[in-house]
Protein backbone atom coordinates (compact mmCIF):
# COMPACT_ATOMS: atom_id res chain seq x y z
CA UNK A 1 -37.98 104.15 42.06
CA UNK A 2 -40.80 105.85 40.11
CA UNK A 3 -44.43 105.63 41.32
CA UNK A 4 -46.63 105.58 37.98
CA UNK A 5 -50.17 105.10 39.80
CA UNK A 6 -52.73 102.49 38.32
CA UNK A 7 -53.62 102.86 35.27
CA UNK A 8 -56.74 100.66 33.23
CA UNK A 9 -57.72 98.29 32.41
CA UNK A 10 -55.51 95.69 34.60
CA UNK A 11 -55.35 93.00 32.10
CA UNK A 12 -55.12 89.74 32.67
CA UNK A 13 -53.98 86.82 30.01
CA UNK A 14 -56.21 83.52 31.14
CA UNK A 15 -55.16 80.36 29.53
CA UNK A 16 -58.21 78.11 29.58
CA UNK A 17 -58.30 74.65 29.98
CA UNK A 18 -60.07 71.83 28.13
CA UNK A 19 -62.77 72.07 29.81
CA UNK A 20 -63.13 76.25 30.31
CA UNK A 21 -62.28 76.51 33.77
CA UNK A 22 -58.58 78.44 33.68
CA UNK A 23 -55.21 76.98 34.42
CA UNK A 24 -53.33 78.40 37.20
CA UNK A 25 -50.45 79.97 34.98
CA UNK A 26 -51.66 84.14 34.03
CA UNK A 27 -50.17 87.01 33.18
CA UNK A 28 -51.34 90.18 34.71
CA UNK A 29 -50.36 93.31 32.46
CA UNK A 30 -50.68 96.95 33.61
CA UNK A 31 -50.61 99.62 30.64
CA UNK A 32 -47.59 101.98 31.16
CA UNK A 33 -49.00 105.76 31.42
CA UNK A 34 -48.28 107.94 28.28
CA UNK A 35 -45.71 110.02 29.89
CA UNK A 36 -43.57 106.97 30.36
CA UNK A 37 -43.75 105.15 27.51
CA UNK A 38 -41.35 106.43 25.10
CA UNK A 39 -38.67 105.48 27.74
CA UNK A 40 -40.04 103.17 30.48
CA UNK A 41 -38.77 103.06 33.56
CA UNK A 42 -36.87 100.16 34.46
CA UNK A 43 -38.04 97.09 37.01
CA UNK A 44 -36.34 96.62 40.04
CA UNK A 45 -37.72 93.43 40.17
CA UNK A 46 -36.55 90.82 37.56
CA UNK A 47 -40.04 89.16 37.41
CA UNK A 48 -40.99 92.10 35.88
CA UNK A 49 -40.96 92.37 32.35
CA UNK A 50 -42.05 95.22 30.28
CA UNK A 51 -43.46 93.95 26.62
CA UNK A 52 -44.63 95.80 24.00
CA UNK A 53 -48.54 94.70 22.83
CA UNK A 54 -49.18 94.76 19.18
CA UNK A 55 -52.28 96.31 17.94
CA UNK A 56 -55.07 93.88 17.76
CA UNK A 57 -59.07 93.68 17.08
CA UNK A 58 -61.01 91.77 19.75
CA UNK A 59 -64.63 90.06 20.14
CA UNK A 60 -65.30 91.48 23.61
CA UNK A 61 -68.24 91.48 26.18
CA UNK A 62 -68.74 93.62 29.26
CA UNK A 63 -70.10 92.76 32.32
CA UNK A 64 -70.41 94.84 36.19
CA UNK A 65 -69.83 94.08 39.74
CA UNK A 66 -66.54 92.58 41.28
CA UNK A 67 -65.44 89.95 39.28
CA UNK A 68 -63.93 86.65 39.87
CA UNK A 69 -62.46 84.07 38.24
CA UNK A 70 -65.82 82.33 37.51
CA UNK A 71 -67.30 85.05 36.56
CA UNK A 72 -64.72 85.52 33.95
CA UNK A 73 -65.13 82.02 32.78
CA UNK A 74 -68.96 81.95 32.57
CA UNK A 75 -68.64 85.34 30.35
CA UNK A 76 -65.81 83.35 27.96
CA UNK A 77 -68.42 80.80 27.68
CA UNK A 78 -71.35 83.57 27.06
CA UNK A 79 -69.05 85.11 24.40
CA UNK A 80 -67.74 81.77 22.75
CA UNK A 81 -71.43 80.74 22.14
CA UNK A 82 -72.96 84.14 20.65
CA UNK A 83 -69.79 84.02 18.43
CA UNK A 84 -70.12 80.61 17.25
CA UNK A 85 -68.38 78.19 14.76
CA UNK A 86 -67.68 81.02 11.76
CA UNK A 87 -65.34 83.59 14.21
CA UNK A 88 -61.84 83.21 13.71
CA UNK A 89 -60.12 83.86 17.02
CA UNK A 90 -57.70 82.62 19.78
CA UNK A 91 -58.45 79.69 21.51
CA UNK A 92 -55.80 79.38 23.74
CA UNK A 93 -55.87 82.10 25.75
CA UNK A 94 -57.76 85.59 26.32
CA UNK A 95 -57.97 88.58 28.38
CA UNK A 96 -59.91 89.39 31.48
CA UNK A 97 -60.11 92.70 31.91
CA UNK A 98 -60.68 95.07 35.04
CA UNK A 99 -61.34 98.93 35.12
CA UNK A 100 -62.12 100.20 38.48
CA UNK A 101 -60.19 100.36 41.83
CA UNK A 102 -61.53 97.86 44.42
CA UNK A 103 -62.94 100.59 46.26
CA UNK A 104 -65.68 101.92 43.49
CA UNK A 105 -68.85 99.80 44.87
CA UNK A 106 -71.10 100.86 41.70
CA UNK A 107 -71.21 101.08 37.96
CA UNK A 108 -68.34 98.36 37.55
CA UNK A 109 -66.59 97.73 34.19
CA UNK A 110 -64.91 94.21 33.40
CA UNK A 111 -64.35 92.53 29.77
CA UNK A 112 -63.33 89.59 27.97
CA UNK A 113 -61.70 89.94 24.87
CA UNK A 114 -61.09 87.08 22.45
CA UNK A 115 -58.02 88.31 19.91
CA UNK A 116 -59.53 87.92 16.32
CA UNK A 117 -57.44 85.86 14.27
């Protein structure tokens, strides 16, 4: 029953495939504003869980424009290669990551971040 607003980056968890292209399970995570966080609010909704996200450090690259899904994957692939065999990260998933509201045409911001091992 509280309205928190959107807040960035919307974060999704992408679990890729074999092959790079993504499976169809994510998980979409939206940060909890400051005010709230000490004591969240509680979902209504049972498919809503609130987690806590550990600190972490992340190879990440940033791209513009509206993303989709294969843009996401191409940019994985981008960052995968320029990191090559001697990075330690997390191969089996990683997060695609949005910043602006759909109705922002210019300047964009979107990133994938690989979780350093």
């Amino acid at each position: 029953g509280i309205g928190m607003g959107m807040t960035a980056p919307v974060s999704i968890t992408a679990f890729p495939a074999e092959d790079g292209s993504l499976q169809q399970k994510v998980k979409v995570s939206l940060r909890i504003p400051s005010q709230f966080q000490a004591n969240p609010p509680c979902p209504s909704d049972e498919s809503v869980k609130i987690e806590e996200r550990q600190g972490m450090t992340v190879y990440s690259t940033q791209f513009g424009g509206y993303a989709k899904e294969t843009d996401y994957v191409n940019y994985a692939a981008k960052l995968k290669s320029a990191l090559g065999s001697e990075a330690a990260y997390r191969k089996d998933f990683y997060f695609c990551n949005g910043y602006d509201p759909p109705m922002k045409p210019y300047g964009r911001r979107n990133e994938v971040w690989f979780v350093k091992e």
